[in-house]
PDB file of N, CA and C in Angstrom:
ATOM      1  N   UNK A   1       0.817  -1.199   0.000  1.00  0.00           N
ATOM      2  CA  UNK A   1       0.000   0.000   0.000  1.00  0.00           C
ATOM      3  C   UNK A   1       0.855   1.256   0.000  1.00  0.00           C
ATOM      4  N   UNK A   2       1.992   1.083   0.905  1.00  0.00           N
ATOM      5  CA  UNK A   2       3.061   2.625   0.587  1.00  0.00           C
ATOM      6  C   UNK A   2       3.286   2.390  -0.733  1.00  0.00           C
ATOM      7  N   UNK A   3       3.704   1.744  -1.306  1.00  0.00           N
ATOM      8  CA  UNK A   3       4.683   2.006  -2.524  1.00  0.00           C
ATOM      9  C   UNK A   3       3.211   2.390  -3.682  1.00  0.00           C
ATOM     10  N   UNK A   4       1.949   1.548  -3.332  1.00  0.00           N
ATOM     11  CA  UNK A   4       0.996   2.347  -4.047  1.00  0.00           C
ATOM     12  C   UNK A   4       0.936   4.104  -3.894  1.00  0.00           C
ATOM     13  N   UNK A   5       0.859   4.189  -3.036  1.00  0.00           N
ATOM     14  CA  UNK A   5       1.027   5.937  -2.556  1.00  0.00           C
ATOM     15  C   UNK A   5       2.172   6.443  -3.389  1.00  0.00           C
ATOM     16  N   UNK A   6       3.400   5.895  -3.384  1.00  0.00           N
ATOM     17  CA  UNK A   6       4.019   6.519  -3.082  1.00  0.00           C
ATOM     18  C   UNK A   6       4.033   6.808  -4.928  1.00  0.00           C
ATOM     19  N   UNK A   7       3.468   5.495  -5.466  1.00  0.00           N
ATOM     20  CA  UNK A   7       3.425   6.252  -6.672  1.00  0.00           C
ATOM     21  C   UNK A   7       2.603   7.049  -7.504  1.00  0.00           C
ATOM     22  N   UNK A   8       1.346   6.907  -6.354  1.00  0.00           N
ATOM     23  CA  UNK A   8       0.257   8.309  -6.673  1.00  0.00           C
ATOM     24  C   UNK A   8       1.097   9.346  -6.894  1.00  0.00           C
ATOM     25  N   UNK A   9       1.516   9.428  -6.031  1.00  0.00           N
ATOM     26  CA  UNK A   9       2.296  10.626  -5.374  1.00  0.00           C
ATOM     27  C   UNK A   9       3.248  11.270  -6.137  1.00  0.00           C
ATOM     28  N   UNK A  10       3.943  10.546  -7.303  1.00  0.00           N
ATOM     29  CA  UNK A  10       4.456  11.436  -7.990  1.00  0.00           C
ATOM     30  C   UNK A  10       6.465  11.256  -7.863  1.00  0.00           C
ATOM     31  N   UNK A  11       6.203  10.985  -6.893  1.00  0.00           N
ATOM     32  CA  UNK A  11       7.793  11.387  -5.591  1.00  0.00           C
ATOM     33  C   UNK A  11       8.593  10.750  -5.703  1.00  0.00           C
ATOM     34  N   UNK A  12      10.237  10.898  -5.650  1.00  0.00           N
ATOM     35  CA  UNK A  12      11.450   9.821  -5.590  1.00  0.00           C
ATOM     36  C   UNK A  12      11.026   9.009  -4.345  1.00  0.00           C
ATOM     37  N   UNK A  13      11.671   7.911  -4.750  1.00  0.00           N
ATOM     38  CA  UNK A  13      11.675   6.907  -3.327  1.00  0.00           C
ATOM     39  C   UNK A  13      12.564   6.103  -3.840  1.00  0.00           C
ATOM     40  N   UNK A  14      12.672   5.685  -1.971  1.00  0.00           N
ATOM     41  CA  UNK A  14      13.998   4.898  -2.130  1.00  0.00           C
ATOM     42  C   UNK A  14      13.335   3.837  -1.167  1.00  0.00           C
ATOM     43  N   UNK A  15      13.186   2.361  -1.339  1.00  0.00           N
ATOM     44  CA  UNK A  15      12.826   1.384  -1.400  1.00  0.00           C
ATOM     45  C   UNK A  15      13.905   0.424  -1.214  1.00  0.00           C
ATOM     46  N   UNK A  16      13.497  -0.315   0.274  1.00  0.00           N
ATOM     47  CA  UNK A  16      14.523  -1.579   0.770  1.00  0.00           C
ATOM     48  C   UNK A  16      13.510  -2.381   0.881  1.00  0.00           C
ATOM     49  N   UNK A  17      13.618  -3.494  -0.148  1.00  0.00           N
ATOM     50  CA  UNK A  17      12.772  -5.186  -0.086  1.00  0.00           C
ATOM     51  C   UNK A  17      12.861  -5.441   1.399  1.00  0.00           C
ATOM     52  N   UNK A  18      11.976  -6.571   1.957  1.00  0.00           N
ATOM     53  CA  UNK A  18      12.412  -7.092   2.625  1.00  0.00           C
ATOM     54  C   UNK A  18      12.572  -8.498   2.045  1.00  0.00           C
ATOM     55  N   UNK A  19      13.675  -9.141   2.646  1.00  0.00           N
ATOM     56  CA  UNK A  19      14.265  -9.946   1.932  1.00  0.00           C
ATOM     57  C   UNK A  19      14.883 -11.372   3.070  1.00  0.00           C
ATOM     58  N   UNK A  20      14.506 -11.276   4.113  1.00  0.00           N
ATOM     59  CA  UNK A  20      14.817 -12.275   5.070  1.00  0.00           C
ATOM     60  C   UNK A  20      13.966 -13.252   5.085  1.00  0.00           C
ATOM     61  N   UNK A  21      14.501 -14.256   5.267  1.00  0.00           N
ATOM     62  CA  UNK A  21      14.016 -15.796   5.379  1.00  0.00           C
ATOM     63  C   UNK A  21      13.664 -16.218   4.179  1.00  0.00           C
ATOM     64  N   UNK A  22      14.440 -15.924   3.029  1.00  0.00           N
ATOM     65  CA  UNK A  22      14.160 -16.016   1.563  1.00  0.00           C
ATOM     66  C   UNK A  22      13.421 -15.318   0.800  1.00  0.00           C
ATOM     67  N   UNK A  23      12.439 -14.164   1.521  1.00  0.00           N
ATOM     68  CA  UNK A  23      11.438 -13.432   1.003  1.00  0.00           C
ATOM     69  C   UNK A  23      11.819 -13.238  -0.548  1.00  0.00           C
ATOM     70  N   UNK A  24      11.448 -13.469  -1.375  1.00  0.00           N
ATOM     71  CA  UNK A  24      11.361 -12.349  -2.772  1.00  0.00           C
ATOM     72  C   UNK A  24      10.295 -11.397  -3.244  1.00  0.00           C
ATOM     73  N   UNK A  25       9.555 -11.298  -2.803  1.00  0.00           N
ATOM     74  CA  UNK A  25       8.368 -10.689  -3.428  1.00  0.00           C
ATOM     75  C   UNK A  25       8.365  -9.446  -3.584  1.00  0.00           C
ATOM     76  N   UNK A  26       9.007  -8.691  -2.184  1.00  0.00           N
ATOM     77  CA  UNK A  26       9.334  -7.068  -2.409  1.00  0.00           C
ATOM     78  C   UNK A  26      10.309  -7.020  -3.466  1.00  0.00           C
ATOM     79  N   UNK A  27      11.559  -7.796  -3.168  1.00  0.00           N
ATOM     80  CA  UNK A  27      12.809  -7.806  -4.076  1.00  0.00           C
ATOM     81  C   UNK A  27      12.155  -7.475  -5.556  1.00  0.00           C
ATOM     82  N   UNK A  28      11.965  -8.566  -6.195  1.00  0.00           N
ATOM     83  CA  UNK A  28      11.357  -8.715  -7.376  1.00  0.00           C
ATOM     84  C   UNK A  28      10.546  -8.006  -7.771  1.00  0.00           C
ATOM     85  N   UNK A  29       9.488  -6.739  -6.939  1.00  0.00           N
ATOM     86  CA  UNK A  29       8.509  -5.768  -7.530  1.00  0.00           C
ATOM     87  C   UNK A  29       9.377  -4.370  -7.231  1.00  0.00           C
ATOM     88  N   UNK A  30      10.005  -4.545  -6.783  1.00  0.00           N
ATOM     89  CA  UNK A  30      10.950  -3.290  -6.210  1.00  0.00           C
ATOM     90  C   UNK A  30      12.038  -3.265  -7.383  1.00  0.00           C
ATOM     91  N   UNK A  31      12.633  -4.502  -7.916  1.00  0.00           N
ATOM     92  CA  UNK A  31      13.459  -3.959  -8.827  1.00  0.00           C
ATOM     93  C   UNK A  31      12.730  -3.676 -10.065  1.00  0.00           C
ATOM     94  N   UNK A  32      11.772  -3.953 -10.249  1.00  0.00           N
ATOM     95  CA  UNK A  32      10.931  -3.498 -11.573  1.00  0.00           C
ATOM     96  C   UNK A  32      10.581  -2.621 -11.304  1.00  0.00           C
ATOM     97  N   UNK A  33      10.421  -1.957 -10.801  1.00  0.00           N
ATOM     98  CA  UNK A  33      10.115  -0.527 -10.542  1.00  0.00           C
ATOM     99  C   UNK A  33      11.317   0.663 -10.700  1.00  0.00           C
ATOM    100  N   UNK A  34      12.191  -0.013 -10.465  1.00  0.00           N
ATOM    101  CA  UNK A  34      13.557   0.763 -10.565  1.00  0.00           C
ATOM    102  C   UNK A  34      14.011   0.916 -12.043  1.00  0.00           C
ATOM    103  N   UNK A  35      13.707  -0.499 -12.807  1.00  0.00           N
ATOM    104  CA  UNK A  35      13.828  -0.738 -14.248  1.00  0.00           C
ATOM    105  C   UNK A  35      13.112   0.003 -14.732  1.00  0.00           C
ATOM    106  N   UNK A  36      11.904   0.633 -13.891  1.00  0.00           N
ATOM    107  CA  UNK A  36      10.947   1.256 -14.946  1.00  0.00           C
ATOM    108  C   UNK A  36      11.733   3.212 -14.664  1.00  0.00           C
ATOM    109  N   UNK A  37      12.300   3.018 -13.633  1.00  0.00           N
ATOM    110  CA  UNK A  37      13.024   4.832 -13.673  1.00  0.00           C
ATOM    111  C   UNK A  37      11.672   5.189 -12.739  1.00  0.00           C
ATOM    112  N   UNK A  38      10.871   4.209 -11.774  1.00  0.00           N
ATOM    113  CA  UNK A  38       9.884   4.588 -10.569  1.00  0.00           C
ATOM    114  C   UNK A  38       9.990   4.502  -9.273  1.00  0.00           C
ATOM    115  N   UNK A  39      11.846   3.948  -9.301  1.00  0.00           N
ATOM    116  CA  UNK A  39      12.172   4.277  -7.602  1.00  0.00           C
ATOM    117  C   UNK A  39      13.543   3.985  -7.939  1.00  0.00           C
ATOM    118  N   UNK A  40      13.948   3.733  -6.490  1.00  0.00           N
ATOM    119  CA  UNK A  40      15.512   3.531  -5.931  1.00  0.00           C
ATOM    120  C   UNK A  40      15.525   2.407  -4.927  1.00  0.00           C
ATOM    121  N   UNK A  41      16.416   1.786  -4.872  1.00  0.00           N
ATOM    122  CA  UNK A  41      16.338   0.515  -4.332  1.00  0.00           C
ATOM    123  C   UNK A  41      17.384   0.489  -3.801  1.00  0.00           C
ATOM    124  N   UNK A  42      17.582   0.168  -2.292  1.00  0.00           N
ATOM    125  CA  UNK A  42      18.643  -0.696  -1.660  1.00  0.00           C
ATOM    126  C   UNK A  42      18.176  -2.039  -1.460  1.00  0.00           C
ATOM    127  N   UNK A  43      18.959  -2.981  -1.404  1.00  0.00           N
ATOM    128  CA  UNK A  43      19.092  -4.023  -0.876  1.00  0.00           C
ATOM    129  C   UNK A  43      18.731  -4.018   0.374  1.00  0.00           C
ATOM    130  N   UNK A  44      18.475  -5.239   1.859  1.00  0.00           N
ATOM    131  CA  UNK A  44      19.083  -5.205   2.796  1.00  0.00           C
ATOM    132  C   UNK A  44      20.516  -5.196   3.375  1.00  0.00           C
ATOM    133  N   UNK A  45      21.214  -6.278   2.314  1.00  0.00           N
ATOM    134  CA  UNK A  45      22.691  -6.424   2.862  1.00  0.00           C
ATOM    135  C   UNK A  45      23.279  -5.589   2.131  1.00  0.00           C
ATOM    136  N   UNK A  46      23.001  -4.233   2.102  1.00  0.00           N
ATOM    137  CA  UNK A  46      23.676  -2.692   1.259  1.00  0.00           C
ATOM    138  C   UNK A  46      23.643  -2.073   2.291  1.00  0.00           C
ATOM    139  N   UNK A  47      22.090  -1.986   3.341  1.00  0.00           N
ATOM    140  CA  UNK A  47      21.978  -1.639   4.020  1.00  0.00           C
ATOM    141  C   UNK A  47      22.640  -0.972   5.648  1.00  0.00           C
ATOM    142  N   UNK A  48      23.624   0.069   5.443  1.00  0.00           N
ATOM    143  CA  UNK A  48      24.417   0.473   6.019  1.00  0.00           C
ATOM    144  C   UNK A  48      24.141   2.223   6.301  1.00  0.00           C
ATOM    145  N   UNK A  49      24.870   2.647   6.901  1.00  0.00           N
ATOM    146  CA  UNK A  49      24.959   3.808   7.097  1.00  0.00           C
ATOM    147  C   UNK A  49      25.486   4.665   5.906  1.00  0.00           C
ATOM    148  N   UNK A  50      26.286   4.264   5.393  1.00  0.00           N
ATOM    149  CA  UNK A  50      26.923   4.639   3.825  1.00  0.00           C
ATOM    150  C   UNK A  50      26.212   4.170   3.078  1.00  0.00           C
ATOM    151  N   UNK A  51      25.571   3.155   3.098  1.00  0.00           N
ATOM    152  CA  UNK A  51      24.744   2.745   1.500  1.00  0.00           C
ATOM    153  C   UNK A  51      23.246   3.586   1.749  1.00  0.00           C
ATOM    154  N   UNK A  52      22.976   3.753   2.964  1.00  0.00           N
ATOM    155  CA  UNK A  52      21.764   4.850   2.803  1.00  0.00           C
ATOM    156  C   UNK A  52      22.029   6.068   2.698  1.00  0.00           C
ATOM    157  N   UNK A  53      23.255   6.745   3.087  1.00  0.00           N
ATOM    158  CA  UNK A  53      23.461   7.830   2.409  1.00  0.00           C
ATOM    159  C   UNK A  53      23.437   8.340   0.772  1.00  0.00           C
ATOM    160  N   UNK A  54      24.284   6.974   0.505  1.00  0.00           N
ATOM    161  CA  UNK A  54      24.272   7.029  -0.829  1.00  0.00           C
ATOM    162  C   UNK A  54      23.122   6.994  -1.688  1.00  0.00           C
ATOM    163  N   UNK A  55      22.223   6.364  -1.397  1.00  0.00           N
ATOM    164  CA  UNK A  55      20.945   5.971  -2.188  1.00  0.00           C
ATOM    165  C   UNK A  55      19.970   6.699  -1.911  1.00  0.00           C
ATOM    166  N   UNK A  56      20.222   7.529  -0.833  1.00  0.00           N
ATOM    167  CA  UNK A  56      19.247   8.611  -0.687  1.00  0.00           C
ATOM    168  C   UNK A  56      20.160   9.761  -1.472  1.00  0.00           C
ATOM    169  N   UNK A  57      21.341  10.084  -1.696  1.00  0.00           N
ATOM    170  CA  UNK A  57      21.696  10.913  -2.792  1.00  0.00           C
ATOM    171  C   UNK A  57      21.506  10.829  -3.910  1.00  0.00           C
ATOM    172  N   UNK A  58      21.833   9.365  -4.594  1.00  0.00           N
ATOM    173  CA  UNK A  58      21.205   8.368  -5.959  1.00  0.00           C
ATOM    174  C   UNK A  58      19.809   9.036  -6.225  1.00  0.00           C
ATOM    175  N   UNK A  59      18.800   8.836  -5.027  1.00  0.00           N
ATOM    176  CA  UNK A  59      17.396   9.165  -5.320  1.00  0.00           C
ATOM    177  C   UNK A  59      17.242  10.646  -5.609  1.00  0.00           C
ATOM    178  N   UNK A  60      17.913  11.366  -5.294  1.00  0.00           N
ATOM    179  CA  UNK A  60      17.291  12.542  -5.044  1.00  0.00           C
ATOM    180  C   UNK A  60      18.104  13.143  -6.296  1.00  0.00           C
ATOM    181  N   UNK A  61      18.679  13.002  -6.957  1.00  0.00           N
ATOM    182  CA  UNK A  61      19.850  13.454  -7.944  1.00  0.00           C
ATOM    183  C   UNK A  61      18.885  13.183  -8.878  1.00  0.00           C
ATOM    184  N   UNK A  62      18.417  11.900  -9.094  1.00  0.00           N
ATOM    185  CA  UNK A  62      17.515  11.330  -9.926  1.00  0.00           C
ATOM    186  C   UNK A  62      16.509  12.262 -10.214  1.00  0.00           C
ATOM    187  N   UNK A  63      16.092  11.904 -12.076  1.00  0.00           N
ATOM    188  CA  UNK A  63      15.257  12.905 -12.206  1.00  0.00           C
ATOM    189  C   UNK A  63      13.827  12.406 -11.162  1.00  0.00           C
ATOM    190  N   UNK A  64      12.664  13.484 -11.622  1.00  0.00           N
ATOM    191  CA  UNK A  64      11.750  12.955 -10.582  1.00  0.00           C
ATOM    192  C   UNK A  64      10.663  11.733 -11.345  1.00  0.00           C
ATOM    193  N   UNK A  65       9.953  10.745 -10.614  1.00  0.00           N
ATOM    194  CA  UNK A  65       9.550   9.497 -12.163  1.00  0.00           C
ATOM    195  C   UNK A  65       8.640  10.014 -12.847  1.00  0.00           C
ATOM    196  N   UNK A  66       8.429   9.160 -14.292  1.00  0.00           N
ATOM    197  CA  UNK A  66       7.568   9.907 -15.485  1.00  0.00           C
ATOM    198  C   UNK A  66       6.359   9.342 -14.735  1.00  0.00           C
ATOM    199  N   UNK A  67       5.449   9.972 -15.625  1.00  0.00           N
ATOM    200  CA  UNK A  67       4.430   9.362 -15.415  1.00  0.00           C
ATOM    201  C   UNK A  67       4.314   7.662 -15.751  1.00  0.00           C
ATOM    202  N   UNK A  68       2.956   6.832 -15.628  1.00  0.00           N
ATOM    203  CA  UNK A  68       3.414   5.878 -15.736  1.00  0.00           C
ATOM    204  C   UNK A  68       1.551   5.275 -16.098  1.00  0.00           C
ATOM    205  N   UNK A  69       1.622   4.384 -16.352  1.00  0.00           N
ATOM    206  CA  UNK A  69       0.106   3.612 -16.438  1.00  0.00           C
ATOM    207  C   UNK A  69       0.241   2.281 -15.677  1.00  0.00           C
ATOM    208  N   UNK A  70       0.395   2.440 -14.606  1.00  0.00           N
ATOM    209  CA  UNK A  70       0.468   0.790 -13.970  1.00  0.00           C
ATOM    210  C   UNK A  70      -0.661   0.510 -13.208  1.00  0.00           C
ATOM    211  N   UNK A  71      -1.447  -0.568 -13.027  1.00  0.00           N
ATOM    212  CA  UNK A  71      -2.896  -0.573 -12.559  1.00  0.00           C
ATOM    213  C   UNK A  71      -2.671  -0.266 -11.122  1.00  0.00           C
ATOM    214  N   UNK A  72      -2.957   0.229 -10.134  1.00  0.00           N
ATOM    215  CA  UNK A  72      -2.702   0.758  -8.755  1.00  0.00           C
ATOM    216  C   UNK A  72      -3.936  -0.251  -7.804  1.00  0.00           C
ATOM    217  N   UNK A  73      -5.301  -0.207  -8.329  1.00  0.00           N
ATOM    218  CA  UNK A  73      -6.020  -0.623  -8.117  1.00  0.00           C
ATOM    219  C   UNK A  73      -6.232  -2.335  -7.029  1.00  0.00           C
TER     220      UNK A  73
END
């Protein structure tokens, strides 16, 4: 439901899957979204004090996302 918002919304984001105990499901919709130029993605095991700096600079440098037609619904 955030990442629905978040793409009402228009807005950079920066997006960490969760990914423990084998999870893929965020992983895998989170990087398509990134493929599409509709977010920013860390990993968990990126997940550091430096890799969130970084990816919150990544994001924000980034232009802001196009529009898009993806069913939200």
């Amino acid at each position: 439901n955030t990442v629905c918002d978040v793409l009402r919304a228009g807005c950079r984001s920066l997006l960490v899957p969760f990914a423990a105990g084998g999870e893929t499901e965020q992983t895998v919709r989170s990087l398509m979204l990134e493929e599409l130029g509709l977010a920013t993605v860390l990993t968990e095991k990126d997940l550091t004090p430096e890799g969130l700096a970084q990816a919150i600079e990544q994001a924000l440098a980034g232009p802001r996302p196009a529009a898009h037609r993806l069913d939200l619904g």
